[in-house]
Protein backbone atom coordinates (compact mmCIF):
# COMPACT_ATOMS: atom_id res chain seq x y z
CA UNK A 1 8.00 -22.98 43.22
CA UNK A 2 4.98 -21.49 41.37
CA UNK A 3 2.06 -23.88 40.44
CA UNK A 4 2.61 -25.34 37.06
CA UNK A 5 -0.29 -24.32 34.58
CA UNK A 6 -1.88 -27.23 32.54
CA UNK A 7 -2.67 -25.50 28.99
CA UNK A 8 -0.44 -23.71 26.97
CA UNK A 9 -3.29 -21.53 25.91
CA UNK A 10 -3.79 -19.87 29.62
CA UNK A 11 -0.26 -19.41 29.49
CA UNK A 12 -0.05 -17.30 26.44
CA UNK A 13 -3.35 -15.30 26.92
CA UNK A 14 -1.66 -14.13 30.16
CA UNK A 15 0.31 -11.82 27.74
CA UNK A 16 1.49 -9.79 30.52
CA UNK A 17 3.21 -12.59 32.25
CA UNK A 18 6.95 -14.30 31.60
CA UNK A 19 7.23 -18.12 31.50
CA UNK A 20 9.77 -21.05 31.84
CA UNK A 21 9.35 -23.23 29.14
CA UNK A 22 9.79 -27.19 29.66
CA UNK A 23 8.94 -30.24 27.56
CA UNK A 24 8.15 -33.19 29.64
CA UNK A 25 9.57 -36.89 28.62
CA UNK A 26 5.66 -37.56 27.01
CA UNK A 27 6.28 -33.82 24.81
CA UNK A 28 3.77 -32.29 27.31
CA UNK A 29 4.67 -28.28 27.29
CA UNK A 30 4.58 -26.57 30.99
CA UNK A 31 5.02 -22.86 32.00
CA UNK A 32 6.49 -21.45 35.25
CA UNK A 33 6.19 -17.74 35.96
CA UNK A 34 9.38 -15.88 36.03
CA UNK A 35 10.15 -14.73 39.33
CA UNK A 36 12.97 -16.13 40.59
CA UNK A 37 16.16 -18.09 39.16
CA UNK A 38 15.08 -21.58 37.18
CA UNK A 39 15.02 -24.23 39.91
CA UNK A 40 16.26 -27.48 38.46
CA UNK A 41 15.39 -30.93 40.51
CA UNK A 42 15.85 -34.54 39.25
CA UNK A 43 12.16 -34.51 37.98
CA UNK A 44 12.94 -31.58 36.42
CA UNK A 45 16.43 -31.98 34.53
CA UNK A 46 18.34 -28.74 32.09
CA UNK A 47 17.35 -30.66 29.65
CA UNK A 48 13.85 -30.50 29.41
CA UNK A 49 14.07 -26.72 29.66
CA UNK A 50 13.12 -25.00 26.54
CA UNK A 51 13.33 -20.85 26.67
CA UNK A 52 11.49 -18.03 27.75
CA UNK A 53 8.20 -16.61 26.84
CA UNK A 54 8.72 -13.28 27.41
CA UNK A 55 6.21 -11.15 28.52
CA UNK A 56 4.54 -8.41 25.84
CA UNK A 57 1.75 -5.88 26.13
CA UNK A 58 -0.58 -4.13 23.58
CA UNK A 59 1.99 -0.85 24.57
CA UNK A 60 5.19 -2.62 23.01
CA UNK A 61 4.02 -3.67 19.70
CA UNK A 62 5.23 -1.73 16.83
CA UNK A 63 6.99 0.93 16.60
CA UNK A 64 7.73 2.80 20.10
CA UNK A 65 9.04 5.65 17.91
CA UNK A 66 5.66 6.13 16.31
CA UNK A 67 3.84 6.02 19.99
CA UNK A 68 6.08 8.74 20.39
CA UNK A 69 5.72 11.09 17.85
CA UNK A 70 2.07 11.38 18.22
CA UNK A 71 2.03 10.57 21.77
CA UNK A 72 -0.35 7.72 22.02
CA UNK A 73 -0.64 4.72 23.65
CA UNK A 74 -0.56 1.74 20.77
CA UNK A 75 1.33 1.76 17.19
CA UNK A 76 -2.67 1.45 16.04
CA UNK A 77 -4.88 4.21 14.46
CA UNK A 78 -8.28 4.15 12.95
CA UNK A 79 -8.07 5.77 9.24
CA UNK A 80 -10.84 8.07 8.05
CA UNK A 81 -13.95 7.73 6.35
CA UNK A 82 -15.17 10.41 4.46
CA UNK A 83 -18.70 12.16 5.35
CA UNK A 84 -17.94 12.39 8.77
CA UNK A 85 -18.21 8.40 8.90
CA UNK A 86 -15.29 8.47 11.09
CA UNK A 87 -17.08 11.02 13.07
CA UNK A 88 -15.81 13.16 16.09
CA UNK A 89 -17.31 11.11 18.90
CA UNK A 90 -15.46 8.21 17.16
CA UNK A 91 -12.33 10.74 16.98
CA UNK A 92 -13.20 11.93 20.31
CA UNK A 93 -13.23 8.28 22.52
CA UNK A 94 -9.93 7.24 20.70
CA UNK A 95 -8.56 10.88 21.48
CA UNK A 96 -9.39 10.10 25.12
CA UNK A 97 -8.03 6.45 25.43
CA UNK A 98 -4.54 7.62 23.65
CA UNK A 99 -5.62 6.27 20.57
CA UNK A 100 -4.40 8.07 17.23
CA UNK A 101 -7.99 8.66 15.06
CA UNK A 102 -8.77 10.50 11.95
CA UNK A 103 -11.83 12.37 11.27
CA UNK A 104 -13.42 11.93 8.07
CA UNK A 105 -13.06 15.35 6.98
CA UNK A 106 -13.59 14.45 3.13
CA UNK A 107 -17.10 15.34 1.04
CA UNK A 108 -17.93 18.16 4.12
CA UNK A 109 -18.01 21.68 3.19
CA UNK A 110 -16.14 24.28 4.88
CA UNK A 111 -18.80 25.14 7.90
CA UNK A 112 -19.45 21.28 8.25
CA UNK A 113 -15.73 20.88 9.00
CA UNK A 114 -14.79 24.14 11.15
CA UNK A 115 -17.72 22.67 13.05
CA UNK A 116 -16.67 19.40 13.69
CA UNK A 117 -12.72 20.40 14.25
CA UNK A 118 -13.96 23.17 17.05
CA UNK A 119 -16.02 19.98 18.58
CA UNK A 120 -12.93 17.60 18.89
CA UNK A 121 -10.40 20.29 20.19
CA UNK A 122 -12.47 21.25 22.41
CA UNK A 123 -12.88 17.80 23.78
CA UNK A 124 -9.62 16.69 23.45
CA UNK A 125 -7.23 19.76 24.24
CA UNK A 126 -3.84 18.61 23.81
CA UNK A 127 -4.44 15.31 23.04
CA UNK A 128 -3.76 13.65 19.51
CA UNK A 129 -6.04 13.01 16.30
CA UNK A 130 -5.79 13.57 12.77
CA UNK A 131 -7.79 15.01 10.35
CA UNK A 132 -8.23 13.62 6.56
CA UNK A 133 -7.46 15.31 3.23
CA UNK A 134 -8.57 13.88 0.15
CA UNK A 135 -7.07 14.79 -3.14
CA UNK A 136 -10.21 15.77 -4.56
CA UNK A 137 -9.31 16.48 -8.52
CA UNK A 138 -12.57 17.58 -9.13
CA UNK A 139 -12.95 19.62 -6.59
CA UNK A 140 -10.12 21.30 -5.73
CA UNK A 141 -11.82 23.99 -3.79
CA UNK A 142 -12.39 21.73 -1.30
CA UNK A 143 -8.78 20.63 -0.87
CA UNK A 144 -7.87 24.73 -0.64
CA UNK A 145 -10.72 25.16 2.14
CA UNK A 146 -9.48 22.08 4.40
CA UNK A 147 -5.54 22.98 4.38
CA UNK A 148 -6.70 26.82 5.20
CA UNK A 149 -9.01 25.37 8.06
CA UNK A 150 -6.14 22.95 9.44
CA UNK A 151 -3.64 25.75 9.46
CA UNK A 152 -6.22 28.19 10.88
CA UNK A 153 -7.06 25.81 14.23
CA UNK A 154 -3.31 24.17 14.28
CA UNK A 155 -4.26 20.63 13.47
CA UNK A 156 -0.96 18.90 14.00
CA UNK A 157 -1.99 15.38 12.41
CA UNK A 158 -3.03 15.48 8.61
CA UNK A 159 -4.04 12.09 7.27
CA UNK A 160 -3.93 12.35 3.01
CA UNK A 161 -5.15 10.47 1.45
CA UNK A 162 -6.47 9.35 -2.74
CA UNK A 163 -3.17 11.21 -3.97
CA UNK A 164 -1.81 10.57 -7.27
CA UNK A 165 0.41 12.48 -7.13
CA UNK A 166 1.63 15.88 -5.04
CA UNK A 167 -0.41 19.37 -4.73
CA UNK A 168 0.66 22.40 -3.75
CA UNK A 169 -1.88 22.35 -0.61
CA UNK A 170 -0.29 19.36 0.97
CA UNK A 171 2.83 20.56 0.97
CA UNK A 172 1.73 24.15 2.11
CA UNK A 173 0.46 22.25 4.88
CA UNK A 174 3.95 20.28 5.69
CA UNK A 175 6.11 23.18 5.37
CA UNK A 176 3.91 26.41 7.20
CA UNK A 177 4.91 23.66 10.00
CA UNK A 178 8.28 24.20 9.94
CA UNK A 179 10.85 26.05 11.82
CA UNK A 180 14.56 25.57 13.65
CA UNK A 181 16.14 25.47 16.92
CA UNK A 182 19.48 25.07 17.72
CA UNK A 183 20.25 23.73 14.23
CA UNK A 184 17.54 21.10 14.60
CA UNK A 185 14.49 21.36 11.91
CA UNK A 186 11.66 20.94 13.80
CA UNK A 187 8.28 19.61 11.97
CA UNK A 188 4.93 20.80 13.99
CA UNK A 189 2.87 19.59 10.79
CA UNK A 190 2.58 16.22 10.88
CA UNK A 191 1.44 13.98 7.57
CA UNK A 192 0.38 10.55 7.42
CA UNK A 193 0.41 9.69 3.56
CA UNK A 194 -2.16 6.93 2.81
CA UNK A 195 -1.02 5.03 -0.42
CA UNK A 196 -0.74 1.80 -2.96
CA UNK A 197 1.21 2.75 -4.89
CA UNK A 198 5.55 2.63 -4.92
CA UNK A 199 5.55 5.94 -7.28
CA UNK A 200 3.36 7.92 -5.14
CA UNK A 201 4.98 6.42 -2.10
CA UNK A 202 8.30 7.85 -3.33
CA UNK A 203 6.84 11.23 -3.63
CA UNK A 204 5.59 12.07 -0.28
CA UNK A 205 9.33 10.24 1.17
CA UNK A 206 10.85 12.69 -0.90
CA UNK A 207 11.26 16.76 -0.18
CA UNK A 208 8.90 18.75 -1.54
CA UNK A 209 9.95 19.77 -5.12
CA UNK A 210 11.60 22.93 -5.77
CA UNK A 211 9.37 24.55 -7.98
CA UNK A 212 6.11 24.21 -5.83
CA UNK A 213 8.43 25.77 -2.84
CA UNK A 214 9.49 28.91 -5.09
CA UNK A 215 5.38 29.58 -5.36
CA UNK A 216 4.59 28.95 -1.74
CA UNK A 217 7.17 31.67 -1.22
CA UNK A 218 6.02 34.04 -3.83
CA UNK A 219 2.17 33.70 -2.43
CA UNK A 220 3.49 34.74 1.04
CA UNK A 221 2.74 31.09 2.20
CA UNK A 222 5.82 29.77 3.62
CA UNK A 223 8.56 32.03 4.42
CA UNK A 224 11.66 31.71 2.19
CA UNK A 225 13.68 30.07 5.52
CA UNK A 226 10.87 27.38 5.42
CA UNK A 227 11.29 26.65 2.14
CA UNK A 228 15.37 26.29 2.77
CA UNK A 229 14.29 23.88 5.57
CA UNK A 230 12.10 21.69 3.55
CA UNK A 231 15.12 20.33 1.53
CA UNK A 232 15.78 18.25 4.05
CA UNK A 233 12.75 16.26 4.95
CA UNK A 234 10.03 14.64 3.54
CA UNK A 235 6.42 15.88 2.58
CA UNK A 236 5.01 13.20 4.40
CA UNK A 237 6.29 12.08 8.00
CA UNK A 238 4.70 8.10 7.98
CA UNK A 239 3.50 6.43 4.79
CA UNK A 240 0.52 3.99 5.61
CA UNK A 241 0.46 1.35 2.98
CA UNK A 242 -3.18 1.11 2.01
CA UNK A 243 -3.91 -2.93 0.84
CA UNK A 244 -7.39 -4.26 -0.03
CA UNK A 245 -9.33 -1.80 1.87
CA UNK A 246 -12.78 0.16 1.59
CA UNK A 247 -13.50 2.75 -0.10
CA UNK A 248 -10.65 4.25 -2.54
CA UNK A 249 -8.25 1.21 -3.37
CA UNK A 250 -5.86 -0.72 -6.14
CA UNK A 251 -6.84 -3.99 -4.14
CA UNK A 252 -3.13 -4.41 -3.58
CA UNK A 253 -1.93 -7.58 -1.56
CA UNK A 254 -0.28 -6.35 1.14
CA UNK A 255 2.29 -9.06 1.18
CA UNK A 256 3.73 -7.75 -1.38
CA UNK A 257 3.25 -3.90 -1.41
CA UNK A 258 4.01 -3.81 2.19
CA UNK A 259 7.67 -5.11 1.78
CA UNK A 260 7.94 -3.28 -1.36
CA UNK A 261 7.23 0.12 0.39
CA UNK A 262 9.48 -0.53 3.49
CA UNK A 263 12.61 -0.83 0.81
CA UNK A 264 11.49 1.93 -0.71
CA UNK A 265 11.80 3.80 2.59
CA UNK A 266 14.91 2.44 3.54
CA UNK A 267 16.28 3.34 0.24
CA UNK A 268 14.74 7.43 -0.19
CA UNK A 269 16.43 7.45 3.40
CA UNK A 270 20.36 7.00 2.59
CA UNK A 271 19.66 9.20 -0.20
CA UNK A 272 18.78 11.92 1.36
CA UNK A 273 20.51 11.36 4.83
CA UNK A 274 17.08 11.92 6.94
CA UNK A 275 17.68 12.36 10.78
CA UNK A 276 13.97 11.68 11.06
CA UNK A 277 12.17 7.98 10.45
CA UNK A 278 9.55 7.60 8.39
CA UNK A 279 7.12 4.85 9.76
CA UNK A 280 5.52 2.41 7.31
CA UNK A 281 2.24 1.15 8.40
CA UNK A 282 0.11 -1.25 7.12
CA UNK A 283 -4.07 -0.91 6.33
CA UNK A 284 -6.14 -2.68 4.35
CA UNK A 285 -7.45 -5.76 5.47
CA UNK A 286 -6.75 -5.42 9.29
CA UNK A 287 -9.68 -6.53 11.20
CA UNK A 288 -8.04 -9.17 13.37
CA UNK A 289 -5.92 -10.16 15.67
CA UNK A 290 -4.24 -12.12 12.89
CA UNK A 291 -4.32 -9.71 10.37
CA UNK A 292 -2.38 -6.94 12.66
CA UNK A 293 0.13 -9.84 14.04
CA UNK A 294 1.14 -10.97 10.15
CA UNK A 295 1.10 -6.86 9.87
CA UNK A 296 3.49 -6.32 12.16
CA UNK A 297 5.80 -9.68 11.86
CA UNK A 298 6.32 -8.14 8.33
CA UNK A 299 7.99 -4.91 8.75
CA UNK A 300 5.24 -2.16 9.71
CA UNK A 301 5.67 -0.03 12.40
CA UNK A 302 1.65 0.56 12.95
CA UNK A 303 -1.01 -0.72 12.12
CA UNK A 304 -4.33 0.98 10.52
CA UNK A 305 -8.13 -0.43 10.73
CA UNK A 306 -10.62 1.09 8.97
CA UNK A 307 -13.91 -0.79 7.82
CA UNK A 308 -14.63 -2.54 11.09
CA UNK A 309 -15.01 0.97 12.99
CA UNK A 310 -17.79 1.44 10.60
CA UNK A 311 -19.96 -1.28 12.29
CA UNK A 312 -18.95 0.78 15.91
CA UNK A 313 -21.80 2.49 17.45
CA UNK A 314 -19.60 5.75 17.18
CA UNK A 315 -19.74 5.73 13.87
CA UNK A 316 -21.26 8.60 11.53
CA UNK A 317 -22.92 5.70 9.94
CA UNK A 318 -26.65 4.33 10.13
CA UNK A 319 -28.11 1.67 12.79
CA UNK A 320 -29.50 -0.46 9.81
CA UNK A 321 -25.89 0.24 7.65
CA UNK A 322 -23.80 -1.03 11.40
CA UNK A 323 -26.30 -3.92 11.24
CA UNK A 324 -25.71 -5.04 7.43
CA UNK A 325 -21.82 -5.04 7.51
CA UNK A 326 -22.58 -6.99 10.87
CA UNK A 327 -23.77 -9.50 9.06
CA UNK A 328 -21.12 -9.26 6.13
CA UNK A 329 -18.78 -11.96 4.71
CA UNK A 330 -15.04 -11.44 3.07
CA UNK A 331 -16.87 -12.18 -0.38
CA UNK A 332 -19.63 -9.93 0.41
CA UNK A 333 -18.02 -6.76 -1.37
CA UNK A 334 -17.18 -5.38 -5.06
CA UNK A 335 -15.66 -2.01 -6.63
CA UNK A 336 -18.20 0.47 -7.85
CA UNK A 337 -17.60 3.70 -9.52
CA UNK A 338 -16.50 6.52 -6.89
CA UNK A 339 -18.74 9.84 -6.78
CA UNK A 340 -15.14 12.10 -6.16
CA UNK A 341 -13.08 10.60 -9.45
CA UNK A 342 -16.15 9.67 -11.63
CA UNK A 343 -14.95 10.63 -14.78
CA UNK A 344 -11.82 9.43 -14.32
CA UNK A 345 -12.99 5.54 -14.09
CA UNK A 346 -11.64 5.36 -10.52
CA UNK A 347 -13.70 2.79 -8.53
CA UNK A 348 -13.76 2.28 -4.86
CA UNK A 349 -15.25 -0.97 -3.05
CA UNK A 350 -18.34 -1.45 -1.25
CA UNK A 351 -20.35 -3.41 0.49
CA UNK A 352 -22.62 -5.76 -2.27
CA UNK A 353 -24.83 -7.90 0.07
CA UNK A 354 -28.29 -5.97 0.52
CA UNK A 355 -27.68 -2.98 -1.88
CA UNK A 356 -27.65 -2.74 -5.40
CA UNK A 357 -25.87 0.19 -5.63
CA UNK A 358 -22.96 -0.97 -7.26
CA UNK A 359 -24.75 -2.92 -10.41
CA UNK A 360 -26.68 1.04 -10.48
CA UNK A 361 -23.65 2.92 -10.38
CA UNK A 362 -21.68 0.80 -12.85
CA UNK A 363 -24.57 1.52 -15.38
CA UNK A 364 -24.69 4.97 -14.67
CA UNK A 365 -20.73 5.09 -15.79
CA UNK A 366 -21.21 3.21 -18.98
CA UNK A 367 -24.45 5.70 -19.83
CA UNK A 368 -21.41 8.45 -19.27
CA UNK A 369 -18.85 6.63 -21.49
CA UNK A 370 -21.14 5.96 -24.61
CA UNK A 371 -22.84 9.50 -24.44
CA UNK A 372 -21.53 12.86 -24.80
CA UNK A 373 -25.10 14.81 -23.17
CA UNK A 374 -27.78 13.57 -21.69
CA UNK A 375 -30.14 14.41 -24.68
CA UNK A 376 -27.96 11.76 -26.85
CA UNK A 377 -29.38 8.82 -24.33
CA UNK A 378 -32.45 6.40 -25.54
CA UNK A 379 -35.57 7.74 -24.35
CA UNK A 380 -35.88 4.22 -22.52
CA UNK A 381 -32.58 4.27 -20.61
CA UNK A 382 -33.55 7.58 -19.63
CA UNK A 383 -36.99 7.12 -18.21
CA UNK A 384 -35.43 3.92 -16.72
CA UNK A 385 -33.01 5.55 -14.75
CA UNK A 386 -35.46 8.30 -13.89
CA UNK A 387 -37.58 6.01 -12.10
CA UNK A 388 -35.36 3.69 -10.83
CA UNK A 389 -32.29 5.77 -10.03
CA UNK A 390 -33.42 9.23 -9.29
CA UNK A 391 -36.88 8.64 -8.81
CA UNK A 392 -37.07 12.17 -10.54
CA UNK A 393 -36.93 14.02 -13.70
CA UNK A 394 -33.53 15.10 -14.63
CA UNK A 395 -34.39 18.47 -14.86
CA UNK A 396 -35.17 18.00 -11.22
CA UNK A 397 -31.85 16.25 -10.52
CA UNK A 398 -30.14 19.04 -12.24
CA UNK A 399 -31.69 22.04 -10.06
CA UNK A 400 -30.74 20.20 -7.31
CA UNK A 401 -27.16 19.79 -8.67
CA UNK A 402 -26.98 23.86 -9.76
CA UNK A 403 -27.69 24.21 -5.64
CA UNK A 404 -25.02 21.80 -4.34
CA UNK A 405 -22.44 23.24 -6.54
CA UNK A 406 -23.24 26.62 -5.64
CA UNK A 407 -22.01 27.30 -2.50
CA UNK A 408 -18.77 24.24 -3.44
CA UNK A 409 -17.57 25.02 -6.28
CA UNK A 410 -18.82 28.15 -8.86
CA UNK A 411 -16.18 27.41 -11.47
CA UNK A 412 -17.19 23.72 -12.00
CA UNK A 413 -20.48 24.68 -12.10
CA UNK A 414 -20.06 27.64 -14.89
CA UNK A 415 -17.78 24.33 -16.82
CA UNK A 416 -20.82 22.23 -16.54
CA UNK A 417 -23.28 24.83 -17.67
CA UNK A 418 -20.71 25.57 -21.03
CA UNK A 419 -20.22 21.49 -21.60
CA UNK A 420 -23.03 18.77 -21.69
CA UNK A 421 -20.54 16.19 -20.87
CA UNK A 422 -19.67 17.29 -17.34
CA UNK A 423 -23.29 18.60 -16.98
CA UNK A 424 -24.03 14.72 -17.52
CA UNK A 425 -21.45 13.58 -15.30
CA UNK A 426 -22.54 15.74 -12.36
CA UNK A 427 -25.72 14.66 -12.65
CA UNK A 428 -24.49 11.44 -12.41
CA UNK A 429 -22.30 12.21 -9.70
CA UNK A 430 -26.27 13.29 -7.88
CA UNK A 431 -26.91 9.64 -7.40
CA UNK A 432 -23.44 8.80 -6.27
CA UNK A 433 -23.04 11.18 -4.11
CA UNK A 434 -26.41 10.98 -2.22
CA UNK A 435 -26.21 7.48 -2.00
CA UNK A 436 -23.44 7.01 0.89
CA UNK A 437 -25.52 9.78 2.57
CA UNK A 438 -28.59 7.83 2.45
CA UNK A 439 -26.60 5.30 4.18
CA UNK A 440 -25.31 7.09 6.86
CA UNK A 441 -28.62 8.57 7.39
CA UNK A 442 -30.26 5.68 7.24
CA UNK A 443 -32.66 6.95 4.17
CA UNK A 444 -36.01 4.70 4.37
CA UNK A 445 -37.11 3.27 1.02
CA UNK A 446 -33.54 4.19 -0.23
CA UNK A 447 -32.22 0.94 1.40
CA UNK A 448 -31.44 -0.69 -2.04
CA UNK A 449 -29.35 2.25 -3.23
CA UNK A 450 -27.32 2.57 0.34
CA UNK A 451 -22.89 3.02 -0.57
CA UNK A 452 -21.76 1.55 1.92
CA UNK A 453 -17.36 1.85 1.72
CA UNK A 454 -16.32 -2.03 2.67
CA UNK A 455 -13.63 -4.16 2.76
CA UNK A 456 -12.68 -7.58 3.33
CA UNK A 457 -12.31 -7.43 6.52
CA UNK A 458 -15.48 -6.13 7.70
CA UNK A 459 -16.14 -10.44 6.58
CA UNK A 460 -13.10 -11.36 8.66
CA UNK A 461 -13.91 -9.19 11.66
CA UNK A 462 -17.30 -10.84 11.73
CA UNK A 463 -15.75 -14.52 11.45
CA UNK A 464 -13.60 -13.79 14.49
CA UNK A 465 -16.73 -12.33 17.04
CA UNK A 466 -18.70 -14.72 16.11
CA UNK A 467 -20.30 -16.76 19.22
CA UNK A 468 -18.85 -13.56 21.67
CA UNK A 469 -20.52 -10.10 23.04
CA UNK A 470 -18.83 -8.23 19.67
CA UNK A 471 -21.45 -10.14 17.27
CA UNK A 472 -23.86 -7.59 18.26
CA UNK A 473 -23.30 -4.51 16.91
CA UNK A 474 -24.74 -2.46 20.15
CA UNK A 475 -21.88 -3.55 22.18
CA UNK A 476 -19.29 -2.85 19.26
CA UNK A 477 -17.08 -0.13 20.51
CA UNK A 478 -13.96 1.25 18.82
CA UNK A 479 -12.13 1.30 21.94
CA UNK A 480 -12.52 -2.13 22.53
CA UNK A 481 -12.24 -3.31 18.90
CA UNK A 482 -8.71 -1.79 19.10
CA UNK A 483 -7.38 -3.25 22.65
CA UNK A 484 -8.92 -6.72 21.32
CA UNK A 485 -7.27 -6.63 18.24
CA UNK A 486 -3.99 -5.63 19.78
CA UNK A 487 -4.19 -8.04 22.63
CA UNK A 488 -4.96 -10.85 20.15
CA UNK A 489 -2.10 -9.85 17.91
CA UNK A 490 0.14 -10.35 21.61
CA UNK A 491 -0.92 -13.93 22.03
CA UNK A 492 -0.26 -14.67 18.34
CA UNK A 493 3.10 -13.27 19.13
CA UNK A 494 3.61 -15.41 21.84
CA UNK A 495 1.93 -18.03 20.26
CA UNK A 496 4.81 -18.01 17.01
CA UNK A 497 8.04 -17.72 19.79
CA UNK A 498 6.24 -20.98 22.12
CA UNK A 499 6.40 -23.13 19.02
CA UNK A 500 9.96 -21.43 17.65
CA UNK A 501 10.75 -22.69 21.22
CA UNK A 502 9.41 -26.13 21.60
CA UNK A 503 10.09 -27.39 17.85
């Protein structure tokens, strides 16, 4: 008879080992290892036997469908963050463990990105990773460049992500992917649709429409047989349901999108009859054991973490930004007006303590909204923001901004030139867009203006290492941030089933 263990908690942390359950006569809980039939002795009756704890590892939570289909090792992936943020050697170390990653493709430019995608094939090979592709309304050139890049080196894994609704490029990207064998529609194009909202949701779970297929056809972009073929499946393959995350978000509660999302699936899939599942994962707010465990115990067949990779030394990011979200809190963030969708009023959330970026930004937008030029603004505002903003003139700001947009995007830059609205705006857009790059650069004297993209659960994250080896952010790795957070969403497994067991 094996030794009987004294704590419940050594039992359960030993996730990888099956128990006996008994309750003694005093309600004293003791765990036998399952190797051989239950022996039962007069100090020992049926009746105080209460179950068994099965075994569970980090491999068998989630979906084993998903592990599958992008042949990795947990239902867990790390989402991208724009500016290289998620960077390749992050991508790269996943890549190697069997860990699904996403490079933060988003705000590079075309060389930048060809770069970086050449980098992470070549270290990988066959192995898995994603790449990200932002909507980018404003800059659509950029969207155009990345699906022609993807396509050109066969990146398998798109991640997309800030979609409102469909683009053409997207869906070029899902269905140059296609082809048939034996009757079977086979998908080589994989999409991971990041969204927070049902009506977008229901778009990517849907086939591409009709009339964007007829154009891909007519631009000698998809052949007219992959076109036929994309009637029957969906533009995007798994839908991550993005909650109260960094960066872009609706600050949804994922409570009650999650559910919502999963129905919707379940629904969009009798309808059209797929042979394929589409996974539902959850993001937004995981940073803990708990978080992925309530994740999972809800419906979603993966999980996604983004902000805590951030405060990783792989990182794209800055030693002093890794050191501040370090030393965040859950209340320590706030939405600011996002560089990419400025005009539009879309905000995204950052971190607040030890910046003042957002309180800058935020008056930067209202400046946009009560002016139609820049010449219209009181002489005070503007030699306020000059000197406390830019720290140049705005003719300065605006030779700089003629340079960026130069070799990104001509057309926007001829609009600006015709319109003193978006001239103002993209001037604007100067400080925005330079500020998360002083971050990840680690910009001295700039450390007021820093963006840093942050979430709740950078706060949580911190909460949970606190007093162990992860509260310093030099021994914060993402490999180990993602086996502890799926090991501790095991014991809270097993943690749920030993009291389902012994109530």
């Amino acid at each position: 008879m094996k030794e009987f263990l004294s704590t419940s908690n050594a039992a359960i942390f030993n996730i990888k080992q099956a128990y006996h359950v008994f309750s003694d006569n005093n309600n004293q809980i003791h765990f036998e290892e399952v190797s051989e039939e239950i022996k039962i002795t007069p100090n020992r009756p049926q009746s105080d036997y209460c179950g068994k704890l099965p075994a569970i590892s980090p491999e068998n939570i989630g979906d084993k469908t998903f592990r599958e289909r992008y042949n990795v090792k947990y239902a867990y992936m790390t989402g991208a963050m724009a500016n290289g943020i998620a960077s390749e050697r992050m991508v790269i170390e996943l890549g190697k463990n069997d860990i699904l990653s996403s490079f933060g493709a988003a705000g590079l430019v075309p060389s930048l990105l060809e770069a970086a995608i050449i980098k992470i094939k070549l270290a990988l090979g066959n192995k898995t990773f994603a790449c990200n592709l932002i909507h980018s309304p404003s800059e659509e050139a950029l969207e155009i460049n990345g699906v022609k890049l993807f396509l050109k080196y066969k990146i398998k894994v798109v991640e997309a992500s800030a979609y409102m609704d469909l683009t053409p490029y997207i869906v070029w990207y899902k269905v140059a992917g296609l082809s048939e064998e034996n009757g079977i529609i086979k998908s080589e194009n994989k999409v991971i649709a990041k969204v927070s909202r049902l009506e977008v949701a229901r778009k990517f779970m849907q086939p591409p429409p009709a009339a964007m297929l007829e154009k891909l056809v007519e631009e000698k972009k998809i052949t007219p047989r992959q076109a036929q073929l994309a009637a029957s499946i969906s533009v995007a393959d798994d839908i991550t349901v993005e909650a109260d995350s960094g960066g872009h978000t609706d600050n949804r509660p994922l409570v009650c999108i999650l559910p919502a999302i999963i129905a919707l699936r379940d629904e969009i899939t009798l309808q059209h009859d797929y042979k394929h599942k589409i996974h539902i994962g959850a993001a937004g707010g995981i940073g803990t054991p708990t978080a992925a465990y309530a994740a999972f115990s809800m419906g979603a067949s993966f999980i996604v973490t983004g902000s805590v990779n951030q405060a990783c030394i792989e990182s794209g990011s800055s030693d002093i930004v890794r050191k501040l979200l370090a030393q965040a809190e859950m209340t320590d963030v706030i939405m600011a007006p996002a560089a990419d969708m400025f005009e539009m009023g879309v905000k995204l959330q950052v971190l607040k303590r030890g910046t003042m970026f957002s309180g800058r930004a935020q008056k930067l937008y209202e400046l946009y909204r009560s002016y139609n030029l820049i010449d219209a603004i009181p002489k005070e505002e503007k030699e306020k923001i000059e000197k406390q903003l830019f720290r140049r003139s705005l003719e300065e700001v605006w030779d700089d901004t003629k340079d960026f947009f130069r070799e990104r995007n001509m057309d926007l830059l001829n609009s600006a030139e015709a319109d003193p609205k978006i001239k103002m705006a993209l001037i604007f857009r100067w400080y925005l867009g330079l500020s998360s790059r002083w971050a990840n650069s680690g910009e001295k004297g700039r450390e007021l203006d820093y963006q840093i993209w942050c979430g709740p659960s950078m706060g949580a994250f911190n909460a949970w290492v606190k007093g162990t080896d992860l509260e310093k952010t030099e021994n914060r790795k993402v490999v180990r941030v993602a086996e502890e957070i799926m090991k501790g969403a095991c014991y809270y497994y097993r943690e749920n089933i030993l009291k389902s067991l012994t109530n």
